[in-house]
Protein backbone atom coordinates (compact mmCIF):
# COMPACT_ATOMS: atom_id res chain seq x y z
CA UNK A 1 80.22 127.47 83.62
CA UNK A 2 82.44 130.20 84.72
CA UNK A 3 84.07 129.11 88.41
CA UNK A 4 84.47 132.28 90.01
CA UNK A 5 86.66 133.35 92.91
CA UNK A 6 89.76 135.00 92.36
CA UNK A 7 91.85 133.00 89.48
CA UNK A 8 95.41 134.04 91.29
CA UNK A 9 94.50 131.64 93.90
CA UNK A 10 93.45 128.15 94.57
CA UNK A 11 89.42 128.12 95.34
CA UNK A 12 87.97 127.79 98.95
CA UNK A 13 85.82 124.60 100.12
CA UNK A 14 83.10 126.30 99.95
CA UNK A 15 83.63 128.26 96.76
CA UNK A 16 83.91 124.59 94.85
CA UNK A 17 80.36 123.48 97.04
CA UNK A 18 78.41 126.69 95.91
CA UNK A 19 79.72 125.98 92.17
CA UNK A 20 78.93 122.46 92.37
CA UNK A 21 75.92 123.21 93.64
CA UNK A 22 74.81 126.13 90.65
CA UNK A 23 76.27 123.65 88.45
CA UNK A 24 73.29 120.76 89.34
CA UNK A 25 71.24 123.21 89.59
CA UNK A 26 71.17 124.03 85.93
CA UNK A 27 71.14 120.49 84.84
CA UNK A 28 67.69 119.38 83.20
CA UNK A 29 67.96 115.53 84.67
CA UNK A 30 66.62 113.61 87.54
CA UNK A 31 69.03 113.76 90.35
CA UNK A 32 69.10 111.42 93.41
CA UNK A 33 70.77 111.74 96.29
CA UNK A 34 71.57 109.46 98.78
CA UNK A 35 71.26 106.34 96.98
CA UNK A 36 74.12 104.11 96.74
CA UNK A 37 74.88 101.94 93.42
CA UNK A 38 75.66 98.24 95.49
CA UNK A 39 76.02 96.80 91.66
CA UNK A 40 76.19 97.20 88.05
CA UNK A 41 74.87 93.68 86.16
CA UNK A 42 74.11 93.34 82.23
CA UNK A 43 70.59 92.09 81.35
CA UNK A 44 70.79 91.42 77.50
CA UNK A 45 69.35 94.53 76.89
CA UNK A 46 71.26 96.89 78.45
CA UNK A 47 72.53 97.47 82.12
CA UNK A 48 71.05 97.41 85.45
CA UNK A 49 71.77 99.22 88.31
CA UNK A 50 70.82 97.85 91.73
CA UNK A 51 70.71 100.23 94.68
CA UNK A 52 70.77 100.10 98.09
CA UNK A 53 67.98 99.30 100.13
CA UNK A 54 66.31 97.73 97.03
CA UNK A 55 65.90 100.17 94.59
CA UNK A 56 66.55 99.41 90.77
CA UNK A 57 67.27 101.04 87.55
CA UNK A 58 67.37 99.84 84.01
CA UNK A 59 69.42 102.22 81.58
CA UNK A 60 71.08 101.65 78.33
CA UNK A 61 74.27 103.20 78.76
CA UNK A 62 75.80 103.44 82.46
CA UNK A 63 78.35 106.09 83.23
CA UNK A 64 81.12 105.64 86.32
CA UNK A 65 81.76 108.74 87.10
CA UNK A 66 82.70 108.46 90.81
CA UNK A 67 86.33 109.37 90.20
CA UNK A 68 90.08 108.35 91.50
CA UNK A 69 90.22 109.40 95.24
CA UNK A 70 87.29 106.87 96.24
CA UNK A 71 89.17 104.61 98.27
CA UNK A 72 92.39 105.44 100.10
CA UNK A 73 95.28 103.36 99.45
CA UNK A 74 96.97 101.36 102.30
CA UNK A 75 100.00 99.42 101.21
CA UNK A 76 101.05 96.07 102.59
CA UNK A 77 103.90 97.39 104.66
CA UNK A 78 106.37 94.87 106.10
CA UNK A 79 104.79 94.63 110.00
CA UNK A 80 102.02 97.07 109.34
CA UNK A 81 99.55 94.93 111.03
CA UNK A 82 101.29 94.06 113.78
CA UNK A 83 102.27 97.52 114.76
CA UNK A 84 100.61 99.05 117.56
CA UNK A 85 100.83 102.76 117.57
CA UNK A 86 98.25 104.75 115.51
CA UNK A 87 97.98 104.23 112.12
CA UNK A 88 95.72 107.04 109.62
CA UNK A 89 95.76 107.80 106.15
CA UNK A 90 96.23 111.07 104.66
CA UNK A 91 92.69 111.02 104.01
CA UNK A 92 91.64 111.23 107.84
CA UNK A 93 94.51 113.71 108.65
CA UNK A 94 93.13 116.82 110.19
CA UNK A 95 95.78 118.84 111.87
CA UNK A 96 99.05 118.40 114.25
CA UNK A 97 97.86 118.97 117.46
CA UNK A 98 96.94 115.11 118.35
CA UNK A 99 100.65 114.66 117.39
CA UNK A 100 102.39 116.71 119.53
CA UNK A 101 105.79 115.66 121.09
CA UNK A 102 105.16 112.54 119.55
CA UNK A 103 107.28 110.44 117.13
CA UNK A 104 105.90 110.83 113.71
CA UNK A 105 106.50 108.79 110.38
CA UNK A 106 104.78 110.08 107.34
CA UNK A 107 105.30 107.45 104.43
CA UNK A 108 104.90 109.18 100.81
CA UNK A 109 106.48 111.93 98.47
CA UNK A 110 104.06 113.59 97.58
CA UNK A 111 102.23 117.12 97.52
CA UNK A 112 100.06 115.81 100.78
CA UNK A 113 103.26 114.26 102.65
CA UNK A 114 105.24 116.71 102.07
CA UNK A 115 103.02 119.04 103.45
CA UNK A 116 101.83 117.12 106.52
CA UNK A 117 105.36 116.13 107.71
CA UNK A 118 106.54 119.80 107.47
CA UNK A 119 103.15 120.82 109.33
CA UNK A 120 103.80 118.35 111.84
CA UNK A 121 107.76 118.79 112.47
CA UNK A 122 106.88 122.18 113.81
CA UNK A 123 104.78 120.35 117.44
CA UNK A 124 106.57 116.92 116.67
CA UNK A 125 109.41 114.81 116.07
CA UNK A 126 108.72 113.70 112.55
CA UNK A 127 110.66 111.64 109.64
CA UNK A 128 109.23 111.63 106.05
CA UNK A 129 109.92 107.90 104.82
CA UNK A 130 110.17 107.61 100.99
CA UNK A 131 111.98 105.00 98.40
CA UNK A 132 113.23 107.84 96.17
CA UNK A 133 114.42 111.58 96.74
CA UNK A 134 111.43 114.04 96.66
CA UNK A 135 111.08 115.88 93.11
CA UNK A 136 109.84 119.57 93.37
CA UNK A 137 108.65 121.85 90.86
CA UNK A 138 108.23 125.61 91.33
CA UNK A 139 104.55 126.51 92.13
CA UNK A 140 105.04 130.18 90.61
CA UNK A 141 106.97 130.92 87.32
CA UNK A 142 106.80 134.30 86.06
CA UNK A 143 104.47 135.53 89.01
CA UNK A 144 101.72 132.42 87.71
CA UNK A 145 101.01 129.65 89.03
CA UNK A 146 102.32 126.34 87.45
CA UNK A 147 99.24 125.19 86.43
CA UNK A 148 98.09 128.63 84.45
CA UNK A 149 101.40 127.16 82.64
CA UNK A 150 99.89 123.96 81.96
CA UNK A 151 96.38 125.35 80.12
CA UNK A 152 98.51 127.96 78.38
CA UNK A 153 100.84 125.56 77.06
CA UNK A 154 98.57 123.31 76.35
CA UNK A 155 100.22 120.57 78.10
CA UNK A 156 96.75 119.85 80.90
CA UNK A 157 94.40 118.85 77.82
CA UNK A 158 97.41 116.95 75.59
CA UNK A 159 95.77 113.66 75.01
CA UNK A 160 99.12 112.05 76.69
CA UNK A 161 96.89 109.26 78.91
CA UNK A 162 96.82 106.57 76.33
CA UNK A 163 100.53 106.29 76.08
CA UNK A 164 101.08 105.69 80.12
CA UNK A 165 100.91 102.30 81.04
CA UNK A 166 101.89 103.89 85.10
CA UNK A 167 100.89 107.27 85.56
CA UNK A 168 103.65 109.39 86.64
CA UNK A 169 103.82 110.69 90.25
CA UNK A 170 103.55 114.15 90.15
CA UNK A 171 106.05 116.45 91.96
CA UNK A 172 105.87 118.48 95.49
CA UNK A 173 104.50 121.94 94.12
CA UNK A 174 106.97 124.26 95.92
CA UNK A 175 106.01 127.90 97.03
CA UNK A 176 110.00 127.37 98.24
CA UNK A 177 109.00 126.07 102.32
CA UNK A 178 108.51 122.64 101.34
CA UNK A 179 112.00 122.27 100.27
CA UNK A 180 113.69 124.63 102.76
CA UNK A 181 112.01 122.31 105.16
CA UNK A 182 113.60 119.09 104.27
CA UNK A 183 116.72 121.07 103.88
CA UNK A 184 117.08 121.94 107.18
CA UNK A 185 115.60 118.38 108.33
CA UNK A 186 111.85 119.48 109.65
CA UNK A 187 111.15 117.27 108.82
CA UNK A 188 114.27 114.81 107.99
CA UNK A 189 113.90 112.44 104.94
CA UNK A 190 114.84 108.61 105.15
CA UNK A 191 114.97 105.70 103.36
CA UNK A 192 112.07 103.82 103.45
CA UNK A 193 112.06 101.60 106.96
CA UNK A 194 112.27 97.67 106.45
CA UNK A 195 110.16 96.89 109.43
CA UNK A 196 107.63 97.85 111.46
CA UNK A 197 106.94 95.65 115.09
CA UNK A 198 104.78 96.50 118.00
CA UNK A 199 106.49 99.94 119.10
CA UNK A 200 108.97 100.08 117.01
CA UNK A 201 110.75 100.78 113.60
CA UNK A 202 113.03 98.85 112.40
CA UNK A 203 115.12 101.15 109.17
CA UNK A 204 117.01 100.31 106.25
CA UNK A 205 120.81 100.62 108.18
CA UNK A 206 119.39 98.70 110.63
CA UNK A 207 118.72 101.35 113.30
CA UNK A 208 115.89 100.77 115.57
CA UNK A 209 113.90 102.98 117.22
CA UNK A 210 110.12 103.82 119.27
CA UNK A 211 107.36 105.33 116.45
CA UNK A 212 104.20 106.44 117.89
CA UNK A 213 102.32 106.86 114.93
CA UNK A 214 102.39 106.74 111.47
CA UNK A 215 100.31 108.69 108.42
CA UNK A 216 100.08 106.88 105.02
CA UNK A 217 100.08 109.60 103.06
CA UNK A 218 100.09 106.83 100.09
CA UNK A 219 97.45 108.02 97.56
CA UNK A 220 93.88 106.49 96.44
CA UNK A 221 92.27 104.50 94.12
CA UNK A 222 88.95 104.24 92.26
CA UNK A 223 86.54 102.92 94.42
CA UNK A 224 84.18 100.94 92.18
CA UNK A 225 83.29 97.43 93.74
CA UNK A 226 79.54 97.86 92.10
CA UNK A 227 81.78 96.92 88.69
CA UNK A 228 82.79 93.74 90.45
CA UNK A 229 80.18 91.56 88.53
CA UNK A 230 80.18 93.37 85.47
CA UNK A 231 82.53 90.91 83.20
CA UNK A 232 85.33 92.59 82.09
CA UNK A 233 84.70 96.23 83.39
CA UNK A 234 87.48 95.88 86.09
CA UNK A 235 91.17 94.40 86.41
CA UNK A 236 92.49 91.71 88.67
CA UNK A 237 93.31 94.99 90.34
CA UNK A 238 90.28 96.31 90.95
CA UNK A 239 91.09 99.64 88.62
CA UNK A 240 88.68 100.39 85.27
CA UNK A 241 89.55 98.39 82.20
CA UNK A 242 89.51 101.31 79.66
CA UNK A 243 90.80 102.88 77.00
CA UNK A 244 90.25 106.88 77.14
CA UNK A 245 87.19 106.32 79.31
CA UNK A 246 85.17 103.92 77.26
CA UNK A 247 84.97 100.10 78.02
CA UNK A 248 86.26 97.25 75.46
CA UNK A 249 83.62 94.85 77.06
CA UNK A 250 81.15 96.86 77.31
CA UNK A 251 79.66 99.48 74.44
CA UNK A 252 76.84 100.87 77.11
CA UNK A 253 80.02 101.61 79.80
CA UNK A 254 82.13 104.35 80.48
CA UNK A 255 84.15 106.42 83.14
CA UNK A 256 84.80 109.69 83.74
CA UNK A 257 87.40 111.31 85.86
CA UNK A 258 89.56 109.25 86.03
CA UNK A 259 93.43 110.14 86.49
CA UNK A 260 95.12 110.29 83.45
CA UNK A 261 91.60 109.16 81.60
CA UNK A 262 93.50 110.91 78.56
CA UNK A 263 95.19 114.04 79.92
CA UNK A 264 97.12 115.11 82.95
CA UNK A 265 93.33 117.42 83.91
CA UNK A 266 91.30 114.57 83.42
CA UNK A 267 90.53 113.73 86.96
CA UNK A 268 90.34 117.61 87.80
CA UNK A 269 87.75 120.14 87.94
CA UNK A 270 89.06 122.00 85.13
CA UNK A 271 89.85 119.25 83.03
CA UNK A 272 87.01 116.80 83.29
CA UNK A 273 84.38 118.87 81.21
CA UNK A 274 86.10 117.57 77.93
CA UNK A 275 86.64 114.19 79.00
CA UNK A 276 82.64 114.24 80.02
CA UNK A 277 81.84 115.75 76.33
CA UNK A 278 83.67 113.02 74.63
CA UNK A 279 82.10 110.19 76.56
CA UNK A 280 79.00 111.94 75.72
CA UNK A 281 78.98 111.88 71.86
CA UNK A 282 80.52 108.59 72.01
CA UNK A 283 77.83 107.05 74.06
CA UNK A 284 75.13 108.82 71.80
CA UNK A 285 76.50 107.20 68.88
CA UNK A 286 76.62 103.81 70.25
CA UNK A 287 72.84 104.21 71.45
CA UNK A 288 71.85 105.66 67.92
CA UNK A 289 73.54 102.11 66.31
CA UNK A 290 71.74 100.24 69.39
């Protein structure tokens, strides 16, 4: 279905809501809103799925299609719990103001802590903390954007996600700010800290200092804890056991949208369509043998 919008730019909110919304629209099948899965549980047969506040439905094929930014990721940070300035994820960031003459860690490389340090250094006093030097990549080449590269070249649909064992971290898209920023140290980049304590920060040299707060800007995870009972659907992690969406324990399961499901689009707008068609025909086949 054609997205709309002007293709030399990235969509607004509520372009993506009004095509999501047309989209479901046009879908012959029973939606329902509003009603959380609590759990996923074989019965012989096929699957159940139980729902919240009671409900229950018996299918023979169950697709997870809830995605890779379900559940923002908070890492076990030497003296994280014990520290007692404010503490948000990326996830719940909403602008600078809150932050103003404050002093401001953002943990991460990435496109989102990249972006919120440099946003911030500009009413704060803000450090980005990573373990490695950023990486950048030019957001426009030839007057495109990088990733009308990426579907011309064909590299976004290369079937590339079976070979990663760790996804790669993608770099800072740069419209050239991000890295002038850091250049000119608004925001500064250090090493990772080693410590955190009640007020203060304790970095790698040694230093010391006061932090007021600091923004995880630390990425997600699938959120799927209604797989939790479903034998062999999940690692000791927590993350899908798959292979290119489809589960090795369990013929009636698959995912979709997952990052790197089998290409570098697969968890994207753009990108997910094929990954849905292929877990389509290969659930139809299973339930034509079944």
């Amino acid at each position: 279905m054609p997205f709309g919008g002007n293709p030399d730019r990235y969509p607004h909110r509520d372009e993506v809501v009004a095509y999501l919304t047309a989209y479901a629209a046009r879908l012959d099948v029973d939606i329902r809103t509003g009603r959380r899965v609590t759990a996923v549980r074989s019965d012989g047969a096929g699957l159940t799925v139980d729902l919240e506040g009671g409900g229950r439905l018996r299918a023979r094929a169950v697709v997870a299609a809830t995605g890779s930014f379900g559940s923002p990721h908070r890492p076990d940070l030497p003296g994280l719990e014990a520290f007692a300035g404010q503490v948000l994820h990326a996830a719940d960031y909403r602008g600078p103001a809150p932050f103003a003459g404050r002093r401001v860690v953002v943990v991460g490389a990435g496109n989102s802590a990249v972006q919120i340090a440099a946003e911030l250094a500009r009413e704060s006093r803000t450090s980005l903390a990573t373990r490695a030097p950023v990486k950048f990549a030019r957001q426009h080449l030839a007057g495109k954007d990088l990733h009308f590269w990426l579907t011309r070249t064909g590299l976004d649909a290369a079937p590339l996600g079976r070979l990663l064992k760790t996804p790669p971290a993608p770099p800072v898209l740069d419209d050239v700010r991000y890295r002038a920023a850091l250049t000119v140290g608004a925001p500064d980049r250090l090493p990772m800290f080693s410590r955190l304590a009640a007020d203060r920060v304790t970095w790698a040299d040694g230093a010391t200092e006061r932090l007021d707060a600091l923004i995880l800007a630390t990425g997600y995870r699938p959120h799927l804890p209604y797989l939790a009972g479903l034998d062999g659907a999940l690692d000791r992690a927590g993350r899908p056991h798959h292979r290119g969406g489809a589960s090795p324990a369990h013929p009636g399961l698959a995912f979709v949208g997952l990052e790197w499901q089998r290409s570098l689009s697969s968890n994207t707008l753009r990108g997910v369509g094929r990954d849905a068609a292929r877990t389509a025909r290969r659930l139809a086949a299973h339930l034509a043998r079944s």
